[in-house]
Protein backbone atom coordinates (compact mmCIF):
# COMPACT_ATOMS: atom_id res chain seq x y z
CA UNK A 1 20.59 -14.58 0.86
CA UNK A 2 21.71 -15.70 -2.73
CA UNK A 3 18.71 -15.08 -3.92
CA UNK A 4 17.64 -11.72 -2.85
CA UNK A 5 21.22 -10.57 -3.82
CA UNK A 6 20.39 -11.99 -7.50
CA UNK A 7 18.60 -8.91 -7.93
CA UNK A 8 19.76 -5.38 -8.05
CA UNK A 9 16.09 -3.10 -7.86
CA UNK A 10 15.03 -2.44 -4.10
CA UNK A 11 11.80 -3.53 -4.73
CA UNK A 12 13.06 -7.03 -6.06
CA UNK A 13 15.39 -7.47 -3.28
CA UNK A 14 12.54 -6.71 -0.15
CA UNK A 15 10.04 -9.24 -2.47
CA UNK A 16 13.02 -11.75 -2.67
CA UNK A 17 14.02 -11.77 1.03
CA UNK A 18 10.39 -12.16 2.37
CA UNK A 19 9.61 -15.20 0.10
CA UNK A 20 12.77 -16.74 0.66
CA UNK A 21 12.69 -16.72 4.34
CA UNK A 22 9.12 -17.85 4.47
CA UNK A 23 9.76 -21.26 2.48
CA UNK A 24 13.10 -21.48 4.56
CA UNK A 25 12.11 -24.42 6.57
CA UNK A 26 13.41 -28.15 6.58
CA UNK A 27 16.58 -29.19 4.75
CA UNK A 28 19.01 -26.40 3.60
CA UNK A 29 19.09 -28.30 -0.06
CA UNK A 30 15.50 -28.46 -0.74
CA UNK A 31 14.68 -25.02 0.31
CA UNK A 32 17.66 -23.61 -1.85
CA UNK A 33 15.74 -26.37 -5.04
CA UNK A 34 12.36 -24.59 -4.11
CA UNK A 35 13.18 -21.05 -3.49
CA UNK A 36 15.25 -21.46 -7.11
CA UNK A 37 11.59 -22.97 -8.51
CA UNK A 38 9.73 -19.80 -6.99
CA UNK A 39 12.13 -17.40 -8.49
CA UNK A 40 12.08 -19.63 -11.79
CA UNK A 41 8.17 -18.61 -11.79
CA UNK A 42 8.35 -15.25 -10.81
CA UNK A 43 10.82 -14.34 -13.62
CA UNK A 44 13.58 -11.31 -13.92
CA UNK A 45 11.72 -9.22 -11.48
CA UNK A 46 9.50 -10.33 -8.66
CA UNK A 47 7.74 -7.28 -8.21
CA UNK A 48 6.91 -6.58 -11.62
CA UNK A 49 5.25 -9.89 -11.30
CA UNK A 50 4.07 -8.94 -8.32
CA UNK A 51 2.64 -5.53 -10.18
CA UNK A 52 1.38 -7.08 -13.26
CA UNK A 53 -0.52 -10.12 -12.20
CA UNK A 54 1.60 -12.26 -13.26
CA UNK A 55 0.51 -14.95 -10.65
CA UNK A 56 -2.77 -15.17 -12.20
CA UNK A 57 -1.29 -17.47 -14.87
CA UNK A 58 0.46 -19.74 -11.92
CA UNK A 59 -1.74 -19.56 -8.51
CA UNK A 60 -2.52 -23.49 -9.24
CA UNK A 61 -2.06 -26.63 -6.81
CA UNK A 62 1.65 -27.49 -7.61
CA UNK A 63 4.15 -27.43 -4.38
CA UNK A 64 6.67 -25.16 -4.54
CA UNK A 65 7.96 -26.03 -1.18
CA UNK A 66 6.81 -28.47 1.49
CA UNK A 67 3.29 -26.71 2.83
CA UNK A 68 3.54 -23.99 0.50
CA UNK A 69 2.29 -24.13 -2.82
CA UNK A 70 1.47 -22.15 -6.25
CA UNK A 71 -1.69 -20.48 -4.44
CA UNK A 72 0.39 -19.47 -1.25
CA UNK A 73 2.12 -17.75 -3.90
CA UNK A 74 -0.49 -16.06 -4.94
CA UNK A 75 -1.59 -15.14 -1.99
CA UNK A 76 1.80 -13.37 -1.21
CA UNK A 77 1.52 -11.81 -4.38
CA UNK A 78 -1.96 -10.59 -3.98
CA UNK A 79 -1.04 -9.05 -0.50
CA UNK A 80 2.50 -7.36 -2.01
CA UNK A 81 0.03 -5.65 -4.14
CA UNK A 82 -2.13 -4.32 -1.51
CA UNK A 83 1.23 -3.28 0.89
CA UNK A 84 3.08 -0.94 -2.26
CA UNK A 85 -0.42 0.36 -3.24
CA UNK A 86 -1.50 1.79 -0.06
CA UNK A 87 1.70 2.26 1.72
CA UNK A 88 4.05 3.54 -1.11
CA UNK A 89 6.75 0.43 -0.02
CA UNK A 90 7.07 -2.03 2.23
CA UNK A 91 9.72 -0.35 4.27
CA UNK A 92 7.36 2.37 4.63
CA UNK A 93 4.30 -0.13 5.88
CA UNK A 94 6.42 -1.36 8.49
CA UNK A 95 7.87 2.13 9.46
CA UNK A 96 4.30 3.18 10.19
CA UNK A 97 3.70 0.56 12.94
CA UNK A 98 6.65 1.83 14.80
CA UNK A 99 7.44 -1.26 16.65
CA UNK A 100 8.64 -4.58 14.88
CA UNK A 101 5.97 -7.28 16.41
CA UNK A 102 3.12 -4.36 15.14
CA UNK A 103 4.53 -3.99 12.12
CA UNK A 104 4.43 -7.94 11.75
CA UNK A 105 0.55 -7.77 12.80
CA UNK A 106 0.07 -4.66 10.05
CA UNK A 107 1.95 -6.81 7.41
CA UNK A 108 -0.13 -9.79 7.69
CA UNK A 109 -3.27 -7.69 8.22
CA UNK A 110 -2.51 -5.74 5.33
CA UNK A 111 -1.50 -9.03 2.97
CA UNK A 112 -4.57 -10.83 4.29
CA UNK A 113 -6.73 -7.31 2.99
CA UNK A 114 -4.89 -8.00 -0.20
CA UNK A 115 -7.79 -10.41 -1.74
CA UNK A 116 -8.25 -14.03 -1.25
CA UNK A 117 -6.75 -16.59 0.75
CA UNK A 118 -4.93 -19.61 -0.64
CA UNK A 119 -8.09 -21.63 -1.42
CA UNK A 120 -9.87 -18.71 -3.29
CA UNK A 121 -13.77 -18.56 -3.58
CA UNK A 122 -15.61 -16.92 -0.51
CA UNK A 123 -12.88 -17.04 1.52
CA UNK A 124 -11.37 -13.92 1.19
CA UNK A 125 -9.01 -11.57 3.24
CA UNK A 126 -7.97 -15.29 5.25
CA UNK A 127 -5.24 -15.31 7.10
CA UNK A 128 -2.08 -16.99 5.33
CA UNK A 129 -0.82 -19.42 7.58
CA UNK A 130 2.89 -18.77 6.29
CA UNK A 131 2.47 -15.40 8.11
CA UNK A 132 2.70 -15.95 11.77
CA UNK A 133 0.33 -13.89 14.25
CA UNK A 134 2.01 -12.07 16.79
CA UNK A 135 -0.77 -11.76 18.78
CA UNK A 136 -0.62 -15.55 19.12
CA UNK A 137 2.41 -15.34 21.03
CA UNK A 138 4.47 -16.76 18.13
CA UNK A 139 8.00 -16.23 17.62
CA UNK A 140 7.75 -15.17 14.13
CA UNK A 141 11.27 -16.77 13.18
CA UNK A 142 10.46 -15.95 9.36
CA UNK A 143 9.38 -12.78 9.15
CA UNK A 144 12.57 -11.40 11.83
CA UNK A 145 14.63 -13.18 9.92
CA UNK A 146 13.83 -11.47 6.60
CA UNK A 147 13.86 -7.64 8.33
CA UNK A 148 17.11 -8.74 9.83
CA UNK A 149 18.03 -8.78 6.19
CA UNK A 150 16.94 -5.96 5.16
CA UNK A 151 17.36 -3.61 8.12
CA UNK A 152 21.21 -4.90 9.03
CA UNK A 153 23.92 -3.71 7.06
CA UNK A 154 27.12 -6.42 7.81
CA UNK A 155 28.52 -5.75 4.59
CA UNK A 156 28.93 -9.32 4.18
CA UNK A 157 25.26 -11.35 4.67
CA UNK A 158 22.51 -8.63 5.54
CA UNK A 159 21.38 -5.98 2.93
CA UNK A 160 20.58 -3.51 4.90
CA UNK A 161 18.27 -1.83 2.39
CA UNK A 162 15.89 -0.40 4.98
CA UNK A 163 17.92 2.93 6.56
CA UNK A 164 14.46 4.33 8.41
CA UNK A 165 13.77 1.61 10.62
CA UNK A 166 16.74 1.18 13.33
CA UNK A 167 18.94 -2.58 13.62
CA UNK A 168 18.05 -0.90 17.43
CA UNK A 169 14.75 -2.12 16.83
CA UNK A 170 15.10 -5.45 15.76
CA UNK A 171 14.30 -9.05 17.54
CA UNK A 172 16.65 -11.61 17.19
CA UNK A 173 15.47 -14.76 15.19
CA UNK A 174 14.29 -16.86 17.31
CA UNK A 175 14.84 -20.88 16.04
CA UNK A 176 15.86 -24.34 17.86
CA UNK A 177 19.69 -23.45 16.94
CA UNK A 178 19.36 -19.93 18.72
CA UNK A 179 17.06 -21.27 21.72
CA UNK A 180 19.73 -24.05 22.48
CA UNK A 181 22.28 -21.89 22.13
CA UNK A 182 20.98 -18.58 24.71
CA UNK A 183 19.95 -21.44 27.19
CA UNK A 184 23.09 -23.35 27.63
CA UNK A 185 24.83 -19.84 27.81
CA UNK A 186 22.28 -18.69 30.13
CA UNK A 187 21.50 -16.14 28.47
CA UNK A 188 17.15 -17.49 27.92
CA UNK A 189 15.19 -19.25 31.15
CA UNK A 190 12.01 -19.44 29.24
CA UNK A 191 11.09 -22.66 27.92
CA UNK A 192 8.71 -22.30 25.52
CA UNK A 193 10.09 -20.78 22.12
CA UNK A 194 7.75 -18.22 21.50
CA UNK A 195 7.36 -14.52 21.45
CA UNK A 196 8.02 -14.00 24.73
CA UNK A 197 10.76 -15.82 24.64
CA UNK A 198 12.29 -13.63 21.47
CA UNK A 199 11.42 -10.73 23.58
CA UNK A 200 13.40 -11.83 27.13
CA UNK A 201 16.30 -13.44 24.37
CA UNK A 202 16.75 -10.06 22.44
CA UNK A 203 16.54 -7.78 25.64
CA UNK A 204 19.68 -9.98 27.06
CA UNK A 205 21.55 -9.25 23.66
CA UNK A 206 20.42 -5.31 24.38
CA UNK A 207 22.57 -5.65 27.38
CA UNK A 208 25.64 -6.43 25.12
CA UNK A 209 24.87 -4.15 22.23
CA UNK A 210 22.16 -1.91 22.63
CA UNK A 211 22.40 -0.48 19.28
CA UNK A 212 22.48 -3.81 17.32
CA UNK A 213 21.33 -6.90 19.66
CA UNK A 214 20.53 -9.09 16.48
CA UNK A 215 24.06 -8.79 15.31
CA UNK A 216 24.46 -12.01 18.00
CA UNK A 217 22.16 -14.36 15.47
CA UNK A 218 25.30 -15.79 13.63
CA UNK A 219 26.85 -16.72 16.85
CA UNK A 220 23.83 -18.15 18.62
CA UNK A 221 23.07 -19.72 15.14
CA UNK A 222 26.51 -21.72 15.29
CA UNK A 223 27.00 -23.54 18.00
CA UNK A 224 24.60 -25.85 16.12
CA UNK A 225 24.47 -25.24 12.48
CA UNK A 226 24.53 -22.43 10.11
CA UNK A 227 22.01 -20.63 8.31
């Protein structure tokens, strides 16, 4: 969340929180080294990169983090593009889906419309494979995690910058931490960690707080590390 919160314009903040939850895999260190090297590249504002074309000069080869390199970047770029162009925001583009898994699917249909895929050449409007499918039955850890940011307002770790789509509305982040958790409480039978799994997990939560079920991440989240 440090680095979202390193900006102050909405635009650079929504930008800020999707890249950094999509490189945050692996060891808490080297994300917080990579995610500093993206932000390094993208300069004092990641959307007027974004805006500009900035990541024409950068969509090379070099790793930024693990799997994801310079022309994943790019790629994310590319697709921001396409998502403020055609839906005015990015709160807006997920608004319009009215449900959080279809947003997901619009998002990455939308980003993958944006031009080519990491790769370039004829292989255009690819699917990123930093952008999981819903339809795949994936859990889409990354991409909750980063509206849980920006739809919750804590006052202490979430932004809550988005005020038109409801913390109601939200699935809970679904990663080993949070699976181990919800099954030695009981609270998740399924095995697999998947969407359905997210879905069964965050309708439990519902039970407890209807009105914010994700709020229960930190706990979850706890009982074997923190994020």
């Amino acid at each position: 969340m440090q680095f979202p919160r390193g900006y102050t314009a909405r635009e650079d903040r929504e930008i800020a929180a999707f890249l950094a939850a999509v490189i945050a895999w692996g060891r808490r260190d080297l994300i917080l080294r990579s995610a500093r090297r993206m932000f390094n590249i993208m300069g004092a504002s990641p959307y007027d990169y974004v805006m500009s074309g900035g990541w024409k000069k950068t969509a090379g080869a070099a790793c930024i983090h693990r799997t994801f390199f310079e022309k994943d970047l790019a790629y994310f770029c590319k697709g921001f593009r396409a998502c403020y162009k055609k839906y005015g925001g990015l709160e807006e583009l997920f608004a319009s889906a009215g449900e959080i898994f279809a947003g997901i699917t619009l998002f990455r249909e939308t980003m993958a419309a944006g031009g080519e895929a990491p790769g370039g050449g004829k292989r255009a409007a690819l699917y990123s494979r930093h952008i999981a499918d819903p339809g795949k039955n994936s859990a889409c850890k990354r991409m909750n995690l980063a509206l849980r940011w920006l739809v919750r307002n804590d006052g202490i770790v979430d932004l809550g910058l988005w005020t038109t789509i409801s913390p109601a509305k939200l699935y809970i982040p679904l990663d080993l931490h949070v699976a181990r958790a919800a099954r030695k409480l009981g609270l998740l039978e399924r095995k697999s960690n998947d969407r359905k799994a997210v879905e069964n997990l965050t309708a439990k939560l519902r039970e407890f707080c209807p009105e914010d079920p994700v709020k229960y991440d930190f706990a979850l989240f706890s009982m074997g590390g923190e994020r």
